[in-house]
Protein backbone atom coordinates (compact mmCIF):
# COMPACT_ATOMS: atom_id res chain seq x y z
CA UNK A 1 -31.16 -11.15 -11.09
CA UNK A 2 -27.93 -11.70 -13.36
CA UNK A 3 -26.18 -9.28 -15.59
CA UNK A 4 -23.72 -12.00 -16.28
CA UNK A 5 -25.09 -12.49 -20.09
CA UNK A 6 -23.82 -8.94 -20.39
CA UNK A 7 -20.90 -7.40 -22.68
CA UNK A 8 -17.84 -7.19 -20.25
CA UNK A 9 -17.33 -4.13 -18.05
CA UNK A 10 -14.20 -2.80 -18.70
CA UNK A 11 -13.77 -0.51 -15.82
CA UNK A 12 -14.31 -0.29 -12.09
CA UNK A 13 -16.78 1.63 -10.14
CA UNK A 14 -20.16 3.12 -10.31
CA UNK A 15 -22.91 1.76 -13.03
CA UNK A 16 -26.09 2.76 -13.50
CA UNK A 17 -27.99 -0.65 -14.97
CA UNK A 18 -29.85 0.22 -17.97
CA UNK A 19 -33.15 -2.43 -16.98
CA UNK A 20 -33.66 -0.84 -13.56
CA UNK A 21 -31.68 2.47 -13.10
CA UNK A 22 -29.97 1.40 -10.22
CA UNK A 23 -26.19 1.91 -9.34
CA UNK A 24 -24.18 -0.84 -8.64
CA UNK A 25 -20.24 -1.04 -8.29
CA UNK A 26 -18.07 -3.12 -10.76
CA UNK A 27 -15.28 -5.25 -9.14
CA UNK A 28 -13.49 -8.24 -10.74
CA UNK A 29 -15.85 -10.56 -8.60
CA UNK A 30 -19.10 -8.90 -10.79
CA UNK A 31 -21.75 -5.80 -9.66
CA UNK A 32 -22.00 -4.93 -5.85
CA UNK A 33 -25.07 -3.22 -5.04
CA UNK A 34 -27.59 -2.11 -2.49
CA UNK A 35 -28.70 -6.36 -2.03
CA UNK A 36 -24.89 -7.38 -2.64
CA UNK A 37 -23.13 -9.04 -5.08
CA UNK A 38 -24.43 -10.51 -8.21
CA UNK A 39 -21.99 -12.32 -11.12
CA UNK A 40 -21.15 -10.24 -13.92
CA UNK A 41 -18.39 -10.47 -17.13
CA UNK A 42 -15.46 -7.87 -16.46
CA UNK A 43 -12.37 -7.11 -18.34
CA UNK A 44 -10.10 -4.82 -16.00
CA UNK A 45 -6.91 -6.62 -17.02
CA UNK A 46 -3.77 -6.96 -14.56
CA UNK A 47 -3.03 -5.76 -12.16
CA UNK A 48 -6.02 -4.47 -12.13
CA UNK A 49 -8.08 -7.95 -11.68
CA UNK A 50 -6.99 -7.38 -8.15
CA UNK A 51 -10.26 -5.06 -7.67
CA UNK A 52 -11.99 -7.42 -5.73
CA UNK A 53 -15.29 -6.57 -3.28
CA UNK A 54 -16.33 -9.50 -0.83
CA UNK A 55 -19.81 -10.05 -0.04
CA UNK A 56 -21.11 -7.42 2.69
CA UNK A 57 -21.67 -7.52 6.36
CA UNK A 58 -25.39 -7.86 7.59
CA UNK A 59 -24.67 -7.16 11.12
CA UNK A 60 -23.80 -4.60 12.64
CA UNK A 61 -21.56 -6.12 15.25
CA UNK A 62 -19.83 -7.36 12.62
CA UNK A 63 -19.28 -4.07 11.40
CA UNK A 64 -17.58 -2.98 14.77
CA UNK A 65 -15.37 -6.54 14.53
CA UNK A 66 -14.44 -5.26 10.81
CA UNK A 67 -13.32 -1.83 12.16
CA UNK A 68 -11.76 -2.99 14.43
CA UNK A 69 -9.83 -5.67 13.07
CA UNK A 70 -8.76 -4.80 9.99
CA UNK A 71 -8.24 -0.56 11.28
CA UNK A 72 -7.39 -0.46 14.55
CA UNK A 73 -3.61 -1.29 14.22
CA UNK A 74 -3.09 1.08 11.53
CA UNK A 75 -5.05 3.63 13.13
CA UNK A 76 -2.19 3.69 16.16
CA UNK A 77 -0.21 5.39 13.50
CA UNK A 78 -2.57 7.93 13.33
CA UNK A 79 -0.29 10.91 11.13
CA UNK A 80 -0.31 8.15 8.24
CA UNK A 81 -3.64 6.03 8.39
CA UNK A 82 -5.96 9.05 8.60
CA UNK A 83 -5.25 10.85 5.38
CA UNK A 84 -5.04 6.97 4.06
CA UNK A 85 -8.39 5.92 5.32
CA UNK A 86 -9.90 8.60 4.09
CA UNK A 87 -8.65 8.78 0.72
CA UNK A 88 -9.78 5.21 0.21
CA UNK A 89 -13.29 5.78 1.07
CA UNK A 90 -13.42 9.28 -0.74
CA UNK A 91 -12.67 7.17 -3.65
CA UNK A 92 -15.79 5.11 -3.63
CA UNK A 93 -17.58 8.05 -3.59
CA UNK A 94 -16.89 9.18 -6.63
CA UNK A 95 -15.20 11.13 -9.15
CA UNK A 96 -12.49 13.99 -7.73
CA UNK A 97 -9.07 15.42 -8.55
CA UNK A 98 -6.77 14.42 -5.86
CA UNK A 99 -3.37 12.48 -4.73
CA UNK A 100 -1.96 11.35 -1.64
CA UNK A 101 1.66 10.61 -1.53
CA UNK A 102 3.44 8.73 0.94
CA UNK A 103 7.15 9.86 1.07
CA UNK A 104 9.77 8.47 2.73
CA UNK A 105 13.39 7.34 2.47
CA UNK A 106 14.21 4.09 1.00
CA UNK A 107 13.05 0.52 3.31
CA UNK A 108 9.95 2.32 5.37
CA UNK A 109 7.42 0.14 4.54
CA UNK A 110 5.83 2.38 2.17
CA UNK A 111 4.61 -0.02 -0.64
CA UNK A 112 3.45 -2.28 1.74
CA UNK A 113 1.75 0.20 3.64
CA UNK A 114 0.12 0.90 0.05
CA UNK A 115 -0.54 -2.32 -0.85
CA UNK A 116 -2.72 -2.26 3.32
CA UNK A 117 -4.75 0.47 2.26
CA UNK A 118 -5.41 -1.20 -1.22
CA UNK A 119 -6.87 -4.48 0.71
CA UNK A 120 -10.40 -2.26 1.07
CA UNK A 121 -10.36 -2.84 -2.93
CA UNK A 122 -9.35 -6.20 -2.88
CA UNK A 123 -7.44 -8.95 -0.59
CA UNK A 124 -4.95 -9.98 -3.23
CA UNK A 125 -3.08 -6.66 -3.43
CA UNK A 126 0.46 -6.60 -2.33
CA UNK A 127 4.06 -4.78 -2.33
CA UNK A 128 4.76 -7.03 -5.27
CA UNK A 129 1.72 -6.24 -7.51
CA UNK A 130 1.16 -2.61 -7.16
CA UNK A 131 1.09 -0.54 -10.46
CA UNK A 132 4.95 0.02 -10.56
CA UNK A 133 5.76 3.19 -12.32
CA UNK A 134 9.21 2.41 -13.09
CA UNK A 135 8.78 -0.37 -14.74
CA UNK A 136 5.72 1.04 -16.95
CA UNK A 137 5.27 2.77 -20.12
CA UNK A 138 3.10 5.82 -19.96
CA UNK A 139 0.61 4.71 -22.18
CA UNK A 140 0.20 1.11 -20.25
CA UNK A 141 -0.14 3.59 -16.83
CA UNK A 142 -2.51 6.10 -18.34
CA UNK A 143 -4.41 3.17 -19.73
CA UNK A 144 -4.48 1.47 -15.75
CA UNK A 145 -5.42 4.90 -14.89
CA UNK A 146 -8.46 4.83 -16.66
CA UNK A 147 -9.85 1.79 -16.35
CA UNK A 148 -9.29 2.06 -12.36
CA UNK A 149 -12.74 4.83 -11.39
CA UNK A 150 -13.67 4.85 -8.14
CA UNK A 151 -11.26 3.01 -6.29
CA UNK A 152 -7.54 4.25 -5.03
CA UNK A 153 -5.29 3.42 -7.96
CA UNK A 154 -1.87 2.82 -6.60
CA UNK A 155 1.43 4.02 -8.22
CA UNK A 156 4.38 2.71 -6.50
CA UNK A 157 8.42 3.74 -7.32
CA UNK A 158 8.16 7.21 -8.72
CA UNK A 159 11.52 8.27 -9.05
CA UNK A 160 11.54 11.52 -10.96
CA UNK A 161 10.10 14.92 -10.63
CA UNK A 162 8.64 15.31 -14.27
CA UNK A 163 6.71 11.96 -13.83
CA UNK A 164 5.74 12.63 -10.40
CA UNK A 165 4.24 15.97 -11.93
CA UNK A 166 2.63 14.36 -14.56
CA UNK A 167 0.53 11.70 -12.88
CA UNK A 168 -0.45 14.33 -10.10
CA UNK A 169 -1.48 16.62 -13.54
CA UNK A 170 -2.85 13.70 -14.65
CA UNK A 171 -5.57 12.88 -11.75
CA UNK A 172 -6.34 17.02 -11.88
CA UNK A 173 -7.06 16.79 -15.36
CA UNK A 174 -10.91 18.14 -16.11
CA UNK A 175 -12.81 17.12 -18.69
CA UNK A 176 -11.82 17.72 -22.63
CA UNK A 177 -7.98 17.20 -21.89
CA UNK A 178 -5.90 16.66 -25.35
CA UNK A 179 -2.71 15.56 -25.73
CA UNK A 180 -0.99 15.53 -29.63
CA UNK A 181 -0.17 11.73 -30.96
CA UNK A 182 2.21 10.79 -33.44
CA UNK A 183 0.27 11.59 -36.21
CA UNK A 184 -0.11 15.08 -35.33
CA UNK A 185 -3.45 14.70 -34.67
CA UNK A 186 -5.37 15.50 -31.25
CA UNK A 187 -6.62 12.12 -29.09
CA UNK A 188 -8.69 12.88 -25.62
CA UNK A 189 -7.22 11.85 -22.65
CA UNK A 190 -10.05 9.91 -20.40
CA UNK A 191 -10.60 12.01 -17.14
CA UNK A 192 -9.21 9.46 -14.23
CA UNK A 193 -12.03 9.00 -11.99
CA UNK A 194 -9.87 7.16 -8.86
CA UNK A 195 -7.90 8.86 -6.27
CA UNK A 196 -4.24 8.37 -6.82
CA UNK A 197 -2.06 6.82 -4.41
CA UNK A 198 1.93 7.32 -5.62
CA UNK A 199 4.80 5.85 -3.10
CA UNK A 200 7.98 8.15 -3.90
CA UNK A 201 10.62 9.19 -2.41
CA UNK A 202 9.61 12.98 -3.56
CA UNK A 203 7.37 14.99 -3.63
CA UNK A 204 6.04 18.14 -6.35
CA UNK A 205 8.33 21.19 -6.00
CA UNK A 206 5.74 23.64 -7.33
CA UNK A 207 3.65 25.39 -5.76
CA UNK A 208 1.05 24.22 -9.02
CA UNK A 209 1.82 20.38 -7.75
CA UNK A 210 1.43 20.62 -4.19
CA UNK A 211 -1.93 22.12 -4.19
CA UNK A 212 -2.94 19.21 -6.32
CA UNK A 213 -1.79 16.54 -3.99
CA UNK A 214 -1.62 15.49 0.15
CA UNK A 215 1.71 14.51 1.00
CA UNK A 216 1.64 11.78 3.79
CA UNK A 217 5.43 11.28 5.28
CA UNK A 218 6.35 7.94 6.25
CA UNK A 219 9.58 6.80 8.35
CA UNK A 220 11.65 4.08 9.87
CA UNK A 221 9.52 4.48 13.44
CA UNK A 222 6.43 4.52 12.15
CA UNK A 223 6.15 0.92 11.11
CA UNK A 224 7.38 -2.10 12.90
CA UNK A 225 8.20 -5.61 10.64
CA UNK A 226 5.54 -6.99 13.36
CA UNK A 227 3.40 -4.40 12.83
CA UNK A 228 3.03 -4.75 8.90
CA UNK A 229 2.43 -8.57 9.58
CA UNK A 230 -0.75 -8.43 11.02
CA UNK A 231 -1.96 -6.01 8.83
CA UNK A 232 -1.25 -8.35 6.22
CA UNK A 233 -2.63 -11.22 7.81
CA UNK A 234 -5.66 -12.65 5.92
CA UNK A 235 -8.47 -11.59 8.76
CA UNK A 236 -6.79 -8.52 8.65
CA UNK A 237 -7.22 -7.75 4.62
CA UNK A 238 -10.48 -9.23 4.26
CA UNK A 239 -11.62 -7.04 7.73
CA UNK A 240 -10.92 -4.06 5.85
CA UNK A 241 -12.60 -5.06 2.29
CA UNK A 242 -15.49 -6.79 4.09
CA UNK A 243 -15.91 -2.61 5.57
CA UNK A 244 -15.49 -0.86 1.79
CA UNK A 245 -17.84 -3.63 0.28
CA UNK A 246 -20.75 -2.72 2.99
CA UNK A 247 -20.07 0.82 2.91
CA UNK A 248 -20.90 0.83 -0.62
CA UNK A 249 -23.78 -1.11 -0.36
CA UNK A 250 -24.73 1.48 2.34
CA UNK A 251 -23.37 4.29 -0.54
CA UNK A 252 -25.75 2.50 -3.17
CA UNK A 253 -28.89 3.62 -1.72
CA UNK A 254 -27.80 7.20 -1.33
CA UNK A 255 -25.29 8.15 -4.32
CA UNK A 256 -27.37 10.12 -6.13
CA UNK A 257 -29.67 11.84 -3.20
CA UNK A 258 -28.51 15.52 -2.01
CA UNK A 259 -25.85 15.68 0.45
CA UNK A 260 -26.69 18.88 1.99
CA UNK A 261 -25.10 17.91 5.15
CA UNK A 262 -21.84 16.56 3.55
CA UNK A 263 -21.15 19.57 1.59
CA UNK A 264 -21.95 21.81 4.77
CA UNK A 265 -19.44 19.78 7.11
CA UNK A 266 -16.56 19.95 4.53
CA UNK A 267 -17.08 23.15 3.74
CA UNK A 268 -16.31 24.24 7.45
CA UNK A 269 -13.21 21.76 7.57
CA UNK A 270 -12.09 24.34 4.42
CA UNK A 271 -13.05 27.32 6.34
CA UNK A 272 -11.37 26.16 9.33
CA UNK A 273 -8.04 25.36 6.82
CA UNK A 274 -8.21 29.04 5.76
CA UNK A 275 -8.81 30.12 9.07
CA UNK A 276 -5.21 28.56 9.56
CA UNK A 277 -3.58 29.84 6.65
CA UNK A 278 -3.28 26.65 4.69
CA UNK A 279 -3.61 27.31 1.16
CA UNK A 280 -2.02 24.43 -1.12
CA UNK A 281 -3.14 21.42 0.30
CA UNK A 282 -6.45 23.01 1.33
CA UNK A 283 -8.70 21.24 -1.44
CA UNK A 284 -6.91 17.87 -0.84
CA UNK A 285 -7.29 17.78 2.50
CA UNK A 286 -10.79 18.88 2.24
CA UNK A 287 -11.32 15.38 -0.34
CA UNK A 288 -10.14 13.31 2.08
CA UNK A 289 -12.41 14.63 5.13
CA UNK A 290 -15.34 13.92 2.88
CA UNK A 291 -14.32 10.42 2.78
CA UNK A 292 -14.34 10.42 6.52
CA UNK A 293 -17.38 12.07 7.06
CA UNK A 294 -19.81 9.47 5.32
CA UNK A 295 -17.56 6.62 6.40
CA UNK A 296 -18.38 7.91 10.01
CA UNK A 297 -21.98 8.41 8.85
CA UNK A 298 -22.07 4.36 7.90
CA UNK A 299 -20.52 3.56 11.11
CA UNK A 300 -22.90 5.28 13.18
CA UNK A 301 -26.03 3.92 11.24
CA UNK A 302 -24.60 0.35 12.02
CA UNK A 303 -23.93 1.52 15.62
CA UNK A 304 -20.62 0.44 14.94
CA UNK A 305 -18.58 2.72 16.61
CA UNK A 306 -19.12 4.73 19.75
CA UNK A 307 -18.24 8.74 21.05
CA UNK A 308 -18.04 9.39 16.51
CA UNK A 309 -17.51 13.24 17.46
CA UNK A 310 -14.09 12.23 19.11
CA UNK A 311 -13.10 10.72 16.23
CA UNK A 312 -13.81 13.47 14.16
CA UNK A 313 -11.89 15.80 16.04
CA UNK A 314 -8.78 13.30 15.71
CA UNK A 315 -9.77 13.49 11.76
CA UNK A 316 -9.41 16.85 11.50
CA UNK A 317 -6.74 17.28 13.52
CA UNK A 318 -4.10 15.31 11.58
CA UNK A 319 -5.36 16.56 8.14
CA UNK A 320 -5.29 20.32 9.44
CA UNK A 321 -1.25 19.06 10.82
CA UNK A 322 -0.85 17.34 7.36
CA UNK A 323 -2.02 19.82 5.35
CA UNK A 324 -0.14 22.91 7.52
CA UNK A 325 3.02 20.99 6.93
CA UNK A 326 2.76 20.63 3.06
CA UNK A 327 3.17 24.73 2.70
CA UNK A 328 7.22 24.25 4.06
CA UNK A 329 7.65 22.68 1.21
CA UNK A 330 7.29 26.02 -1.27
């Protein structure tokens, strides 16, 4: 099977193939899908070329090894890799309306801590080549934005509160959004189907932008110069995107089936938010434990990881902390 004779894709994420009405992911390195990777033309442009899936694991003690390897080290830092991890996976889920930030003074590590995370989406991603917001126009960042569906699309350097605001607006954005051009006429802004990931030194001061967003704080402690060195080691990246490219081959076979169960778990994490009076990152927080609870799923169908409950109740410990600590911030 090839789709490589076929018109370019021109965004990542979920396809559905017109000859066989399958779903398969697009990635700079062609169409992952439930019997791997297969060539296909894409057109993602930079930085965005850097969406890159690896073939998948076939083993499930390779699985474990992956886990292990390329999460373990971040997961010591538990307050920061959790709402991370499961952003990134939450992403390859599919479409939703949520941000994480990670915040922190100046020289915490928190591009390359990014640029970690982005490894499940491809190996080549760094501090260097992360979408920086800065040093973009809005129309080359809203134009990133939409080609980037599906995957974590990482904004690094916001420095101001009315661009912070916009981009979180931006990934909230439903369907049938306008904005006026030049001309006075009305163009559609295309709904951003990735998860944002912004490194700032801020955060939204509304009420309106915090409930729109997951603020993860970073600082000096947290990560070691040793520490971000093995992460960033090659076994280390390709550990993690070996893990995102067989969880959606795993994903492939069930993306369009009923997820009773999935809706019924996070909709207790939410009850058990409101139950602790957590109100503006509630929805976020809730995004993000979604991701977790299918990655855990995966793992446990690979008998990959051992005792899953305890790591559940770590989950949903540090979002309930995370979230609880985003409503000081009103």
């Amino acid at each position: 099977m090839t789709y490589a004779d076929e018109p370019p894709y021109t965004t990542t994420g979920w396809h559905q193939m017109r000859e066989y009405g399958e779903w398969r992911f697009a990635h700079a390195g062609g169409l992952l899908g439930w019997d791997g990777n297969y060539p296909a033309a894409t057109d993602l442009g930079e930085p965005l070329s850097r969406y890159r899936l690896t073939d998948p694991i076939t083993d499930g003690e390779e699985v474990r090894q992956a886990w292990n390897l390329g999460l373990a080290d971040l997961l010591a830092v538990d307050h920061v890799a959790v709402p991370l991890i499961g952003a990134a996976f939450r992403a390859a889920i599919g479409s939703n309306n949520t941000t994480v930030g990670l915040v922190g003074p100046p020289a915490v590590f928190k591009s390359s801590v990014a640029a970690i995370v982005m490894h499940h989406f491809g190996t080549e991603w760094s501090a260097d080549t992360l979408i920086n917001v800065s040093a973009s126009t809005p129309a080359a960042i809203n134009q990133r934005i939409a080609v980037a569906r599906d995957v974590l699309v990482p904004l690094d350097d916001v420095r101001d509160d009315e661009t912070l605001h916009t981009l979180v607006r931006r990934f909230a954005a439903g369907q049938g959004r306008v904005r006026m051009n030049s001309r006075g006429d009305l163009d559609a802004l295309p709904t951003p189907a990735g998860l944002g990931l912004v490194t700032s030194e801020r955060r939204p001061v509304t009420a309106s932008g915090l409930s729109r967003w997951l603020g993860v704080e970073i600082w000096a402690e947290d990560f070691s110069t040793d520490l971000i060195e093995r992460l960033t080691r090659p076994e280390s990246r390709a550990a993690r995107n070996r893990l995102m490219s067989t969880f959606i081959v795993w994903l492939s076979r069930r993306l369009t089936s009923p997820r009773h169960d999935w809706v019924h778990r996070t909709g207790e994490f939410l009850a058990e938010l409101s139950r602790e009076n957590i109100r503006l990152a509630a929805r976020s927080a809730q995004e993000l434990y979604g991701g977790w609870c299918l990655l855990l799923d995966f793992l446990e169908d690979w008998n990959a990881i051992g005792a899953s409950e305890l790591v559940d109740d770590q989950v949903r410990e540090v979002l309930v902390r995370t979230a609880r600590d985003q409503e000081t911030f009103v």
